[in-house]
N, C-alpha and C. Protein backbone atom coordinates (compact mmCIF):
# COMPACT_ATOMS: atom_id res chain seq x y z
N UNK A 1 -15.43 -28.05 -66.81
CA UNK A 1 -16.53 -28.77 -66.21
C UNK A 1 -17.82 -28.51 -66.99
N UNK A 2 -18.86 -29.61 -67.36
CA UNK A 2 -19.84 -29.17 -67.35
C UNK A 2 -20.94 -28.83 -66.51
N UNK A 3 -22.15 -28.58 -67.00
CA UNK A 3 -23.21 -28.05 -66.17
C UNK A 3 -23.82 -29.43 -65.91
N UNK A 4 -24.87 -29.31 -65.55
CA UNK A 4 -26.24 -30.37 -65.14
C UNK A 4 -25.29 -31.39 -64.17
N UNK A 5 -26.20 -32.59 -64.84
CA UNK A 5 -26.20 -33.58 -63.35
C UNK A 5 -24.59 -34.23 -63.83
N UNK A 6 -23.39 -33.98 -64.47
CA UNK A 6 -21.96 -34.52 -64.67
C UNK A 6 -21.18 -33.55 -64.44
N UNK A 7 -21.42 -32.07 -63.85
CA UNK A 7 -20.33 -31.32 -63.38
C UNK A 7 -19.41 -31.93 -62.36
N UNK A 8 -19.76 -32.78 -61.61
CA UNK A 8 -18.70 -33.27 -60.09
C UNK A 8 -18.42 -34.79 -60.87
N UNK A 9 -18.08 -35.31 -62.27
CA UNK A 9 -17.77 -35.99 -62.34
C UNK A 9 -16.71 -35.97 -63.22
N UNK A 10 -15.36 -36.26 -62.96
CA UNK A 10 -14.09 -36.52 -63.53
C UNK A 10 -14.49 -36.76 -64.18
N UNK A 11 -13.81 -36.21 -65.47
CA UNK A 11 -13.89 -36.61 -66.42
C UNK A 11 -12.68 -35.89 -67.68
N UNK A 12 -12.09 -36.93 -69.25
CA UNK A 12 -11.53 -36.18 -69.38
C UNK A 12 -12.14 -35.49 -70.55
N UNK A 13 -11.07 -34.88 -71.26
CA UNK A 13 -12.18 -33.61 -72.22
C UNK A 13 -13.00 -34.20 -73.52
N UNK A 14 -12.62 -35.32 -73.77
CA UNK A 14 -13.84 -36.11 -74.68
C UNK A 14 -14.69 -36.72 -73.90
N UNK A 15 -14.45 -37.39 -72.76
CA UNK A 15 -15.94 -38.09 -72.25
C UNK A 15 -16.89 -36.42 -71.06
N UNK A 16 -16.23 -35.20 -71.40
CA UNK A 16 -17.09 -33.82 -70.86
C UNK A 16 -17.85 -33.77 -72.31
N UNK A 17 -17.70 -33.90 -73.74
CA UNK A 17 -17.98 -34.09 -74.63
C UNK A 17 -19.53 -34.51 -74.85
N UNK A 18 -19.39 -35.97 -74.21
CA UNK A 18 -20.43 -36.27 -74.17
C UNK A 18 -21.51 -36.18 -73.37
N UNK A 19 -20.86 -35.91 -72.02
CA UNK A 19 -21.71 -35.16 -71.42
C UNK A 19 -22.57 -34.08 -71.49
N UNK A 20 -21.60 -32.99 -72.25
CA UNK A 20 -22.58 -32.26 -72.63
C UNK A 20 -23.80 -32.32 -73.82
N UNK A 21 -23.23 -33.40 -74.32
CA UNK A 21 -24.22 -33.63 -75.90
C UNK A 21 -25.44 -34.28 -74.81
N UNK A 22 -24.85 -35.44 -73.98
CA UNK A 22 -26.33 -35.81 -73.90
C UNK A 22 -27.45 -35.05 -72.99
N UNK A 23 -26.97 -33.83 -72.55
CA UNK A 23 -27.83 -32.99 -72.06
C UNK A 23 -28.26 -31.84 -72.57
N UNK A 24 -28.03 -32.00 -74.22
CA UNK A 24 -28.40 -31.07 -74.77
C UNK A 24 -29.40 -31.92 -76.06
N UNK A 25 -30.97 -31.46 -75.85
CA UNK A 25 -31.91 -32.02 -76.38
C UNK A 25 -31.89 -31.98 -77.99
N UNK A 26 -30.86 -31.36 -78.24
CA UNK A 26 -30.70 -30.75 -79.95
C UNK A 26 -29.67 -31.75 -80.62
N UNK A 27 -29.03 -32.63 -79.26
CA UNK A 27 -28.07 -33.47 -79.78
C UNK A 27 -28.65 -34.70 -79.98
N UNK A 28 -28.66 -35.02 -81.48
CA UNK A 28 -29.14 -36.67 -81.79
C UNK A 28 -28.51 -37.71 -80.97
N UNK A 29 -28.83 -39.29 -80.96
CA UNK A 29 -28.50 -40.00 -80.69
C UNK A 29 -26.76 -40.70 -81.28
N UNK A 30 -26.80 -40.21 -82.87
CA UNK A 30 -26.01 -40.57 -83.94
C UNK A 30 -24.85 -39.92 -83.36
N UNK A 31 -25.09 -38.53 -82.96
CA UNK A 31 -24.23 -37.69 -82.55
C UNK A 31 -23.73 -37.94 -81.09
N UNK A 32 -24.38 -38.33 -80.23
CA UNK A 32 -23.99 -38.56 -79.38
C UNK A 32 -23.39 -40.08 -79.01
N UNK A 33 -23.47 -40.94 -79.94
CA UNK A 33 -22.71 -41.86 -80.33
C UNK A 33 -21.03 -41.44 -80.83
N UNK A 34 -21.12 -40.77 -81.34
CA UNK A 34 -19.87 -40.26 -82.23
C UNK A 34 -18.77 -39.67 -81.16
N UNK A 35 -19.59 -38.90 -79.65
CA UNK A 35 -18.74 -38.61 -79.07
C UNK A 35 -18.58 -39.59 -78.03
N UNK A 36 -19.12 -40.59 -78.18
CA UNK A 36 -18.89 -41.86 -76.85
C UNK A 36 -18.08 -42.84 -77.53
N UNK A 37 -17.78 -42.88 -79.06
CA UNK A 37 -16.57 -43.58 -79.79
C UNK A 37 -15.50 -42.94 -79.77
N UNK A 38 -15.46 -41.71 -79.97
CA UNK A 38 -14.81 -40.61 -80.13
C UNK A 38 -13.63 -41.08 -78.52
N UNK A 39 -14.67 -40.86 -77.31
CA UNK A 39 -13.90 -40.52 -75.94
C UNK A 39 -13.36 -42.15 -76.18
N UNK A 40 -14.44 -42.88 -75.88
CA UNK A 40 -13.69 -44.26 -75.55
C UNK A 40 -12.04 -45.36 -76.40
N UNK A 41 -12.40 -44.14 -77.37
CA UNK A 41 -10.71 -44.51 -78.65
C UNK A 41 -10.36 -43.57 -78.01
N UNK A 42 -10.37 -42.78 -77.60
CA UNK A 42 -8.93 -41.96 -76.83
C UNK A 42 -8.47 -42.11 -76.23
N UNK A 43 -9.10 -42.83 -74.78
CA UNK A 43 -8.95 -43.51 -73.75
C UNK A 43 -8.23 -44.54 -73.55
N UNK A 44 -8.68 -45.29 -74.71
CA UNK A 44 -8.05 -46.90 -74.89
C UNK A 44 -6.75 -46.70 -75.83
N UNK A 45 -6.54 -45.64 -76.21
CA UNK A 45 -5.58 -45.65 -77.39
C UNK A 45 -4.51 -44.86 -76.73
N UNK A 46 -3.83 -46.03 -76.01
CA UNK A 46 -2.56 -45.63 -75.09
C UNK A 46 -1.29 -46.46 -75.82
N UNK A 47 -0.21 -46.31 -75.13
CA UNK A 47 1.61 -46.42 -75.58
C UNK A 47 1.20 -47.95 -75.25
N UNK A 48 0.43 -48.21 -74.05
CA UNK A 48 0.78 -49.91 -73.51
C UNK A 48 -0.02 -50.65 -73.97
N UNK A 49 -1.41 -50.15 -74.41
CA UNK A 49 -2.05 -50.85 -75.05
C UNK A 49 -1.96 -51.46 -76.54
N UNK A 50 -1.29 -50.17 -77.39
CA UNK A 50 -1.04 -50.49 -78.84
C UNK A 50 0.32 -51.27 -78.65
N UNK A 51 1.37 -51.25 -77.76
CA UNK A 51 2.18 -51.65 -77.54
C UNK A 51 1.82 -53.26 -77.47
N UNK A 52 1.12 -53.20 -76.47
CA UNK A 52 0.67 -55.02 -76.37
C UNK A 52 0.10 -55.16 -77.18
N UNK A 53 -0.79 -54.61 -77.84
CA UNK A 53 -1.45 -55.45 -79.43
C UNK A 53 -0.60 -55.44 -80.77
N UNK A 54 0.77 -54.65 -80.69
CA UNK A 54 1.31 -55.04 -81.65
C UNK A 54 2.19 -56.83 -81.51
N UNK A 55 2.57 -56.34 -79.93
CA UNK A 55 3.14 -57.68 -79.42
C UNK A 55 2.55 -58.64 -80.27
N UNK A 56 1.08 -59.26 -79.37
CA UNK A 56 0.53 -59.81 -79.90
C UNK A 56 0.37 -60.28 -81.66
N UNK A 57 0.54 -58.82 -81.89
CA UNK A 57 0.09 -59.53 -83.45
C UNK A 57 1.34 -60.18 -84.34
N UNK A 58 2.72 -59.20 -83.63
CA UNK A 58 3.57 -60.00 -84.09
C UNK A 58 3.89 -61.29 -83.95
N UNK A 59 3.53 -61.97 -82.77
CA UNK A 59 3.80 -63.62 -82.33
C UNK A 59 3.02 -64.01 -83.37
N UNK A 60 1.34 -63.78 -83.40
CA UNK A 60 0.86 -64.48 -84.14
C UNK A 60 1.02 -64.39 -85.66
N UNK A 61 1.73 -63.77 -86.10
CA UNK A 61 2.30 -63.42 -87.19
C UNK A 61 3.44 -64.26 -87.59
N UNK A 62 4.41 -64.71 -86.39
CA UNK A 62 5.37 -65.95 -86.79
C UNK A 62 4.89 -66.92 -87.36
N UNK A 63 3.74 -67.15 -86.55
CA UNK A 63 3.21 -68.72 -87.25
C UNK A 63 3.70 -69.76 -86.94
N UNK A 64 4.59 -69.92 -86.05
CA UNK A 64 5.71 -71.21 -85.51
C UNK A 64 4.52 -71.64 -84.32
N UNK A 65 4.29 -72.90 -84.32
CA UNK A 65 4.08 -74.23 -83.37
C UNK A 65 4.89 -73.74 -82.27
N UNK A 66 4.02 -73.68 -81.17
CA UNK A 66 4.57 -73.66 -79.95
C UNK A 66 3.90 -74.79 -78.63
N UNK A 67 4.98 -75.33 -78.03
CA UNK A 67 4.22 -76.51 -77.10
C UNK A 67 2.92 -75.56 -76.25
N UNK A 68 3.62 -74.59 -75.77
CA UNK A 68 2.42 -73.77 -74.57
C UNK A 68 2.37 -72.45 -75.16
N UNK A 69 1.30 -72.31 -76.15
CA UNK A 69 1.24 -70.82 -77.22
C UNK A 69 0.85 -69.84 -76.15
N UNK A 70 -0.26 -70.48 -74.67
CA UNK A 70 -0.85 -69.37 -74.00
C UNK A 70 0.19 -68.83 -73.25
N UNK A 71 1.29 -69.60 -72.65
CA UNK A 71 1.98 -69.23 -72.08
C UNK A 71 3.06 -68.02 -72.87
N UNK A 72 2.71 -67.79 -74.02
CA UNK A 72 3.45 -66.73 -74.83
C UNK A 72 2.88 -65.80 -74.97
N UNK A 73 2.05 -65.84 -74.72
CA UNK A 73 0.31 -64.51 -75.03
C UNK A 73 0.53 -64.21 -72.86
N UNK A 74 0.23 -65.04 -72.31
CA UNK A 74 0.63 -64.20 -70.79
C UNK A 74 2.10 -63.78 -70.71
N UNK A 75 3.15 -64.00 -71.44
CA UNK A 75 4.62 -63.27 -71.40
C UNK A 75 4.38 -61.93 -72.03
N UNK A 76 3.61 -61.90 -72.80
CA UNK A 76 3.46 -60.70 -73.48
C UNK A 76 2.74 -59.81 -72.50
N UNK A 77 1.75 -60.06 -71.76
CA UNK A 77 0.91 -58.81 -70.88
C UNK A 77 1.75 -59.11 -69.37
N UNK A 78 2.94 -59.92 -69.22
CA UNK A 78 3.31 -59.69 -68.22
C UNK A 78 4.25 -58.32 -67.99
N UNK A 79 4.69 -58.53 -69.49
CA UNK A 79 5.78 -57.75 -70.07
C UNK A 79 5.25 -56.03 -69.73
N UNK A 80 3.97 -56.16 -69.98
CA UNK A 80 3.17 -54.80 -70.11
C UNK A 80 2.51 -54.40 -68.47
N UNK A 81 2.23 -53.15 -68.51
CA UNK A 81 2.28 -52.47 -67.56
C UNK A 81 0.41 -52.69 -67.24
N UNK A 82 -0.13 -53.06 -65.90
CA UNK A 82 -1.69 -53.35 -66.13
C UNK A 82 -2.44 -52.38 -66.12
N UNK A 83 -3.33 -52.55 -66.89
CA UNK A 83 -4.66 -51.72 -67.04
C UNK A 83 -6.19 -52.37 -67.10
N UNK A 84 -6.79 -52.06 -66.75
CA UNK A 84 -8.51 -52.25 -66.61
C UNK A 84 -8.67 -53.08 -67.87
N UNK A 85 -8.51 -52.34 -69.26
CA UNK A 85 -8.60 -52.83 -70.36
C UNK A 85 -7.50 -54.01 -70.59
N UNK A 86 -6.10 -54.34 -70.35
CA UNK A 86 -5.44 -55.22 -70.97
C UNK A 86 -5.84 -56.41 -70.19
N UNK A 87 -5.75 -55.99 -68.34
CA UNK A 87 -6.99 -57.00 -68.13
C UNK A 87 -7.50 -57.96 -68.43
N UNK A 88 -9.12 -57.13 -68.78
CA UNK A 88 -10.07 -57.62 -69.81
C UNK A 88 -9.77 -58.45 -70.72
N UNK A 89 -8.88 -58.10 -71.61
CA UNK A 89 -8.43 -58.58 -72.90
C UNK A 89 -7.91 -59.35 -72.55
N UNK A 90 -6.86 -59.99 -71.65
CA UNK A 90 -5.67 -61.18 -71.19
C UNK A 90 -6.94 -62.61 -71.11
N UNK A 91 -8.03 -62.08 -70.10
CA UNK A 91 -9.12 -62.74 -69.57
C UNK A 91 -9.35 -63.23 -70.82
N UNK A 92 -9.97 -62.64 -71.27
CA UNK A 92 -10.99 -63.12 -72.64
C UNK A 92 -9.96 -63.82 -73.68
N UNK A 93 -9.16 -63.36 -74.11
CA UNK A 93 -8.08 -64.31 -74.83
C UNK A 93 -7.48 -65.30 -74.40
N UNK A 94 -7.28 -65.55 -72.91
CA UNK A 94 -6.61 -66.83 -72.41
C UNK A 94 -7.97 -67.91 -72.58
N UNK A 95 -9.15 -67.28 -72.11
CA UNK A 95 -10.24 -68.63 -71.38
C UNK A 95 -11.30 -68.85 -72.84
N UNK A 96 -11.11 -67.73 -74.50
CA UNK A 96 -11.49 -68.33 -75.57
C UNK A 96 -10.51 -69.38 -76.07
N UNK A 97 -9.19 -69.05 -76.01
CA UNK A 97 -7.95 -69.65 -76.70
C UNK A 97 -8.19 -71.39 -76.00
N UNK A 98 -8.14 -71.28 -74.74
CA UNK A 98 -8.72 -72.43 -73.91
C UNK A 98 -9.64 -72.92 -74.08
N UNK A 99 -10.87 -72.57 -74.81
CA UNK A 99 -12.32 -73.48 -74.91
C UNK A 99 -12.35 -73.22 -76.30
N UNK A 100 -11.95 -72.55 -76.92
CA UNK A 100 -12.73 -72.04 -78.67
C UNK A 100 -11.81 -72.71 -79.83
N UNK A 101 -10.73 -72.48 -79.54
CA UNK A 101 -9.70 -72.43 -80.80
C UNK A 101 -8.23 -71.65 -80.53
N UNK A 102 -7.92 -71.63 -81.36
CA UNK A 102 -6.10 -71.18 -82.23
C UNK A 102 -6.35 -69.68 -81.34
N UNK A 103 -5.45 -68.95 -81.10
CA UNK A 103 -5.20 -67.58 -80.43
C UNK A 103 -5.30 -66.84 -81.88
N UNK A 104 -5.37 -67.01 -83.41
CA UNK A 104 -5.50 -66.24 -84.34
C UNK A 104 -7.31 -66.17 -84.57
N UNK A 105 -7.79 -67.23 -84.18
CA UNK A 105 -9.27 -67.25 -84.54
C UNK A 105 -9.74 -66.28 -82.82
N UNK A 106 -9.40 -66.57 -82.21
CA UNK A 106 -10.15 -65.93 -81.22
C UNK A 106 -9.75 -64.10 -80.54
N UNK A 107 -8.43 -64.19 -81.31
CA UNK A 107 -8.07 -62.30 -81.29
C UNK A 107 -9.38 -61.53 -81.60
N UNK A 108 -9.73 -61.44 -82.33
CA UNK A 108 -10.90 -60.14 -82.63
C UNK A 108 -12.08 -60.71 -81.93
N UNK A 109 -12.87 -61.52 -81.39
CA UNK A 109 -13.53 -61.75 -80.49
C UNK A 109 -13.32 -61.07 -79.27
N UNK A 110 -12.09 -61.68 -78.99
CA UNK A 110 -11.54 -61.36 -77.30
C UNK A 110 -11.34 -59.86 -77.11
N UNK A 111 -10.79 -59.44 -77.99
CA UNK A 111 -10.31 -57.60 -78.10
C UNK A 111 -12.35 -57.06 -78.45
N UNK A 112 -13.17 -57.60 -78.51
CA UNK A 112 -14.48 -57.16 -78.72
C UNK A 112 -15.01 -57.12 -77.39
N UNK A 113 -14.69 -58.07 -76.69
CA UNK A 113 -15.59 -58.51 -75.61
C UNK A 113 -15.00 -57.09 -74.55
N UNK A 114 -12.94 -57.46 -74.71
CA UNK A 114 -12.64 -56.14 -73.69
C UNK A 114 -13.45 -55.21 -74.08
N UNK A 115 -13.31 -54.67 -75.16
CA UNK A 115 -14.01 -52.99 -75.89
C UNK A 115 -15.14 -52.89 -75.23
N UNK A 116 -15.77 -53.88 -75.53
CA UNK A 116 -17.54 -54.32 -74.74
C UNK A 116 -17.17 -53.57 -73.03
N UNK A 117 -16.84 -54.65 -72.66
CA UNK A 117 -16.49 -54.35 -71.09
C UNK A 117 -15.70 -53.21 -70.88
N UNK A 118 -15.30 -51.81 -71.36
CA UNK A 118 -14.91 -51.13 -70.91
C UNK A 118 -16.07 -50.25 -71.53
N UNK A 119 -17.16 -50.22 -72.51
CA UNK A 119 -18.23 -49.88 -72.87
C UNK A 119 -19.13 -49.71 -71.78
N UNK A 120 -19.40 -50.90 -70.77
CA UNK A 120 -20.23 -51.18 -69.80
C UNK A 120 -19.76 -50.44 -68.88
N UNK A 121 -18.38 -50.12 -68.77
CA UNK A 121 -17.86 -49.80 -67.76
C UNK A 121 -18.20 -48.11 -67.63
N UNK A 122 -18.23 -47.33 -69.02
CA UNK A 122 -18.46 -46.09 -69.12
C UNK A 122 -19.56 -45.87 -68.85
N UNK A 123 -20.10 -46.63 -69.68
CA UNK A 123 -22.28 -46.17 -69.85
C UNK A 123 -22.28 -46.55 -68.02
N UNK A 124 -21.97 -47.36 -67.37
CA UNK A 124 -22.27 -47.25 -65.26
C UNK A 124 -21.96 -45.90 -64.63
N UNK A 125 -20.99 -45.60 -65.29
CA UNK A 125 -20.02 -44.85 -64.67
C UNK A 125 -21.01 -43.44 -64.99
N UNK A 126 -21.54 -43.11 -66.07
CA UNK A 126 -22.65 -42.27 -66.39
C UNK A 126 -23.77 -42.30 -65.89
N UNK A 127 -24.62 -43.44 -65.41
CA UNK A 127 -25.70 -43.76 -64.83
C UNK A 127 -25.34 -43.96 -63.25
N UNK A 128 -24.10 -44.18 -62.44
CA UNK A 128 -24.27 -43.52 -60.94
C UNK A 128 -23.77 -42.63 -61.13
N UNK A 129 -23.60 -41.35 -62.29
CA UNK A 129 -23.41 -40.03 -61.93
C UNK A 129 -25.30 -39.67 -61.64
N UNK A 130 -25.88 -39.92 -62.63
CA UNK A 130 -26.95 -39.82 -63.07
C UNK A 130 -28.01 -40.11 -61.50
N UNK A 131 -27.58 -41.03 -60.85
CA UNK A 131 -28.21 -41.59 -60.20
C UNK A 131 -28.09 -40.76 -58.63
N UNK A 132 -26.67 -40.27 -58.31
CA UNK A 132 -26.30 -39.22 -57.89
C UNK A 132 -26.76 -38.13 -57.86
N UNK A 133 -26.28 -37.57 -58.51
CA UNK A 133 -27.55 -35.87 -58.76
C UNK A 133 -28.58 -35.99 -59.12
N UNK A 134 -29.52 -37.02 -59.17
CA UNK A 134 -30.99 -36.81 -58.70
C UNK A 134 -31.37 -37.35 -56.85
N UNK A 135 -30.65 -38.26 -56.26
CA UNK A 135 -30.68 -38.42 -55.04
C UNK A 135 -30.14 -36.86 -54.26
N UNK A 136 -29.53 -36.26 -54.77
CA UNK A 136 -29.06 -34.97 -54.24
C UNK A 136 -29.52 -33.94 -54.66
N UNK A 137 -30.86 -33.70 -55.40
CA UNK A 137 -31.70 -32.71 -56.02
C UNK A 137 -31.53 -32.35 -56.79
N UNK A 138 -29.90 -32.79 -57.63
CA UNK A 138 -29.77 -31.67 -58.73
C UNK A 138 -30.05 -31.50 -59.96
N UNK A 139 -30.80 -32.86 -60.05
CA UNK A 139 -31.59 -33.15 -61.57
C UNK A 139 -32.86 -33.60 -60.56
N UNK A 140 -33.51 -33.11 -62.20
CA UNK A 140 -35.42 -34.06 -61.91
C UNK A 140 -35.13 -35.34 -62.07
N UNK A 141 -36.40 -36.11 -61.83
CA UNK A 141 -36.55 -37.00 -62.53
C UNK A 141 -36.59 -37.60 -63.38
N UNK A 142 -37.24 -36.69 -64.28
CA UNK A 142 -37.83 -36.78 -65.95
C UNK A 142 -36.46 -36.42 -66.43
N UNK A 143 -35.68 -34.85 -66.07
CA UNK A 143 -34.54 -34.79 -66.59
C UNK A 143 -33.21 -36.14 -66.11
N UNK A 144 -32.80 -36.64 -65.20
CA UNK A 144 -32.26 -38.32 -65.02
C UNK A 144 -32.78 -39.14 -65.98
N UNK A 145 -34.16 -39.52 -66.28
CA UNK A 145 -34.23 -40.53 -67.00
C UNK A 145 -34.30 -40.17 -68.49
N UNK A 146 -34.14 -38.72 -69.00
CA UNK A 146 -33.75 -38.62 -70.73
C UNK A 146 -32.34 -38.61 -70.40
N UNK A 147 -31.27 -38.21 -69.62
CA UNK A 147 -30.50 -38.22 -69.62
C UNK A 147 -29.47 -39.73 -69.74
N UNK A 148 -30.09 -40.48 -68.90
CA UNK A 148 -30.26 -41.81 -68.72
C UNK A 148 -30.39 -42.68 -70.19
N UNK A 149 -31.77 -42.22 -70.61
CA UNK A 149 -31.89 -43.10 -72.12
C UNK A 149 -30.92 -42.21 -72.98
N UNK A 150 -30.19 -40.69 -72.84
CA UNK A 150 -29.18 -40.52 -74.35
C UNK A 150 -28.42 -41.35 -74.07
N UNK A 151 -27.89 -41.16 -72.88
CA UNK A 151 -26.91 -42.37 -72.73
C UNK A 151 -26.34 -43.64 -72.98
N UNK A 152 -27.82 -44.90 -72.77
CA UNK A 152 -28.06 -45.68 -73.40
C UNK A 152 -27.88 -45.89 -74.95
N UNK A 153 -28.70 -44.67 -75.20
CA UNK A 153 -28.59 -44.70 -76.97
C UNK A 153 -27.13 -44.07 -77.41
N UNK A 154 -26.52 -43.39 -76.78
CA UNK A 154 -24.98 -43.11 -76.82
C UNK A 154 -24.13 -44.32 -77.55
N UNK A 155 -24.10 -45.10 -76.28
CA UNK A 155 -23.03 -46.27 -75.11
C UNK A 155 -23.70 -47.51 -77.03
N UNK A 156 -25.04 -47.65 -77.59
CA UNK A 156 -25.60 -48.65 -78.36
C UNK A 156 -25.12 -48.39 -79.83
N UNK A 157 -25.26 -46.84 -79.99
CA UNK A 157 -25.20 -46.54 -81.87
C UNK A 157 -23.83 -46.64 -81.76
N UNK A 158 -22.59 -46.45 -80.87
CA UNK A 158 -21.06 -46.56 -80.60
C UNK A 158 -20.65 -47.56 -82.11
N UNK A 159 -19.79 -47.07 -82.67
CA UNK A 159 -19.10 -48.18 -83.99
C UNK A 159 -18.03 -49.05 -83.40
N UNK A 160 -18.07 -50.13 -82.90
CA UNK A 160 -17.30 -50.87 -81.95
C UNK A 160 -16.22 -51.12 -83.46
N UNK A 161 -16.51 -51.72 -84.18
CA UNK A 161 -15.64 -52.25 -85.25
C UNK A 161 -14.58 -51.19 -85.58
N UNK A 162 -15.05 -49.71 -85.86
CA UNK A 162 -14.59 -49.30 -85.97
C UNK A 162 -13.25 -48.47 -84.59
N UNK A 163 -13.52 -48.11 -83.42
CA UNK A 163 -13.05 -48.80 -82.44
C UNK A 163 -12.34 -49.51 -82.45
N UNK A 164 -12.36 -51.22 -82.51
CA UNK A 164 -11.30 -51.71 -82.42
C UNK A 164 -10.47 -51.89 -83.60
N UNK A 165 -10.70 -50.88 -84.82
CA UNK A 165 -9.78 -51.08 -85.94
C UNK A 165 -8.77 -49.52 -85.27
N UNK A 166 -9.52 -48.72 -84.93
CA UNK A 166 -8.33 -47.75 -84.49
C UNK A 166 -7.37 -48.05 -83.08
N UNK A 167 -7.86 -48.91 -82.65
CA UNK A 167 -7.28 -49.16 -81.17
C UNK A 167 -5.44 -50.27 -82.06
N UNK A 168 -6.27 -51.34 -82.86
CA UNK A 168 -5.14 -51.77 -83.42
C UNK A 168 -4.22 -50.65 -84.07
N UNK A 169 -4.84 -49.99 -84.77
CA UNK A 169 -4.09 -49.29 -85.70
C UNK A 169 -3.06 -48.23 -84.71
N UNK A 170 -3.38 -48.28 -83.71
CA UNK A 170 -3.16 -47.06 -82.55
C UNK A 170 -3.51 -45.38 -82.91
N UNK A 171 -4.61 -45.22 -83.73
CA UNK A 171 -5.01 -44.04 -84.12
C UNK A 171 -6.63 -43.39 -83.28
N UNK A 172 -5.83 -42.17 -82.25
CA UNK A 172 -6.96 -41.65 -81.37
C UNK A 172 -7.81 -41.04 -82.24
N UNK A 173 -7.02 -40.39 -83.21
CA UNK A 173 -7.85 -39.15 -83.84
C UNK A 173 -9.10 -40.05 -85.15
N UNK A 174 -9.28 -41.04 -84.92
CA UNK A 174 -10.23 -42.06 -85.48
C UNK A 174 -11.34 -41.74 -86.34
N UNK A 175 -11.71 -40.81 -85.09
CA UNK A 175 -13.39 -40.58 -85.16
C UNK A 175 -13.21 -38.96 -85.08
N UNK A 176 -12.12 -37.91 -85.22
CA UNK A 176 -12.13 -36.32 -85.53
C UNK A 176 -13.30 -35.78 -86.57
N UNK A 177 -13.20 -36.58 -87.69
CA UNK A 177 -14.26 -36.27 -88.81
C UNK A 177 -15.70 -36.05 -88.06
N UNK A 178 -15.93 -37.33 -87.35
CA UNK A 178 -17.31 -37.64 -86.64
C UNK A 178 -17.88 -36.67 -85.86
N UNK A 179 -16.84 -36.17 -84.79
CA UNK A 179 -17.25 -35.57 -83.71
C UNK A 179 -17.05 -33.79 -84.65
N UNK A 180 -16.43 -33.83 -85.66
CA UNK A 180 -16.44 -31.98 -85.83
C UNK A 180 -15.30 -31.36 -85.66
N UNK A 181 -14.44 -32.07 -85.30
CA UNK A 181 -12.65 -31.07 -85.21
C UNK A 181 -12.43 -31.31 -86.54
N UNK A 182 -11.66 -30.16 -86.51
CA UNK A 182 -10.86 -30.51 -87.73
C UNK A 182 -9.34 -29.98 -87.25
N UNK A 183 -8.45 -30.23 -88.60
CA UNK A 183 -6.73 -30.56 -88.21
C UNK A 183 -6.09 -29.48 -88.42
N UNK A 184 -6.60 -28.46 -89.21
CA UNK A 184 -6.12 -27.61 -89.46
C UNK A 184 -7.52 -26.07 -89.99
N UNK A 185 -6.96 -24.95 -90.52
CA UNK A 185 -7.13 -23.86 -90.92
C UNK A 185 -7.93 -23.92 -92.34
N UNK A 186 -7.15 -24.73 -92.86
CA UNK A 186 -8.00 -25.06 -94.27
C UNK A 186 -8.77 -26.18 -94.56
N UNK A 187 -8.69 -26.52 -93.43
CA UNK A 187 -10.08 -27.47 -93.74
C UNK A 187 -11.33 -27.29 -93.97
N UNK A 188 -12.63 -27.71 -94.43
CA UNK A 188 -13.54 -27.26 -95.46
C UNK A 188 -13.31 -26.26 -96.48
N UNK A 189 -12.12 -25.94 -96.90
CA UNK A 189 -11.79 -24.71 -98.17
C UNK A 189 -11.97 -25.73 -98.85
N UNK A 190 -12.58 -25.11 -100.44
CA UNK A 190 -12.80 -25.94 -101.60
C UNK A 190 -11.01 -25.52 -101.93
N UNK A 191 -10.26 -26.60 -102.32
CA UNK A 191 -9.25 -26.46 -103.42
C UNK A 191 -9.48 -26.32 -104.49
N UNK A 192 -8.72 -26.08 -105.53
CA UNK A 192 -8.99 -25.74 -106.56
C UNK A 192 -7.37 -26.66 -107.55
């Protein structure tokens, strides 16, 4: 758990991450970006999710003419188990594919908008913690609203692109460099 005003809030051990960065005044914005890309590719970078976006990419990868293409893109997330995020993504890919274009032109849009919306969904989820422990004394004011704007600036400097290139790729450890882990023992040794 951490301290301040996100101790009573679930959370798992990358989005405590950021919690603690953004209550620590020494932590940049850049940095505290790094751990709000960091949590949110970990999160999203599940068995059902990479699972359904490989789906996906394989159909559109046939390239074969189909009378009802959408109806092959909802077989695919029926197929899959639901989540908040695939959701999102079903939404936004059925009702662009329907007004915009081809299901190949509107994939990376639609997978942006979910990313987006589960973005919004974190940075709230931080601001009624926020909003919480100052109605209950346990933050100031002044301390809620810097806490409030790292947040903001968190949830904004976030590398979405990069994000949804690891979410395709199905790679959590994305952003390890960013946030400061490293993989092993010898890492930073100069080789020789």
């Amino acid at each position: 758990m951490t301290d301040g005003p996100f101790k009573n809030l679930k959370l798992g051990k990358c989005w405590k991450r950021l919690a603690e960065a953004v209550q620590n005044d020494a932590a940049s914005p850049d940095e505290c970006g790094a751990f709000a890309s960091d949590a949110l590719t970990r999160h999203l970078v599940t068995n059902e999710h990479v699972k359904a976006l490989r789906e996906i990419g394989a159909h559109l990868g046939r390239g074969q003419l189909e009378l009802d293409p959408l109806g092959s893109i909802e077989a695919i997330f029926d197929r899959c188990e639901k989540t908040p995020f695939l959701d999102a993504l079903q939404k936004e890919l059925l009702y662009r594919a329907a007004n915009d274009g081809s299901l190949r032109d509107v994939i990376t849009p639609a997978l942006d908008a979910a990313i987006d919306s589960q973005i919004n969904q974190s940075r709230n989820r931080f601001h009624e913690e926020c909003i919480r422990a100052r109605e209950n004394n346990e933050m100031s004011h002044e301390a809620a609203a810097r806490a409030r704007e790292k947040v903001n600036a968190a949830f904004d400097v976030m590398d979405r692109q990069k994000v949804r290139d690891a979410l395709i790729e199905g790679r959590k450890d994305a952003f390890e460099k960013d946030v400061g882990k490293s993989d092993g023992v010898d890492d930073g040794m100069i080789r020789l």
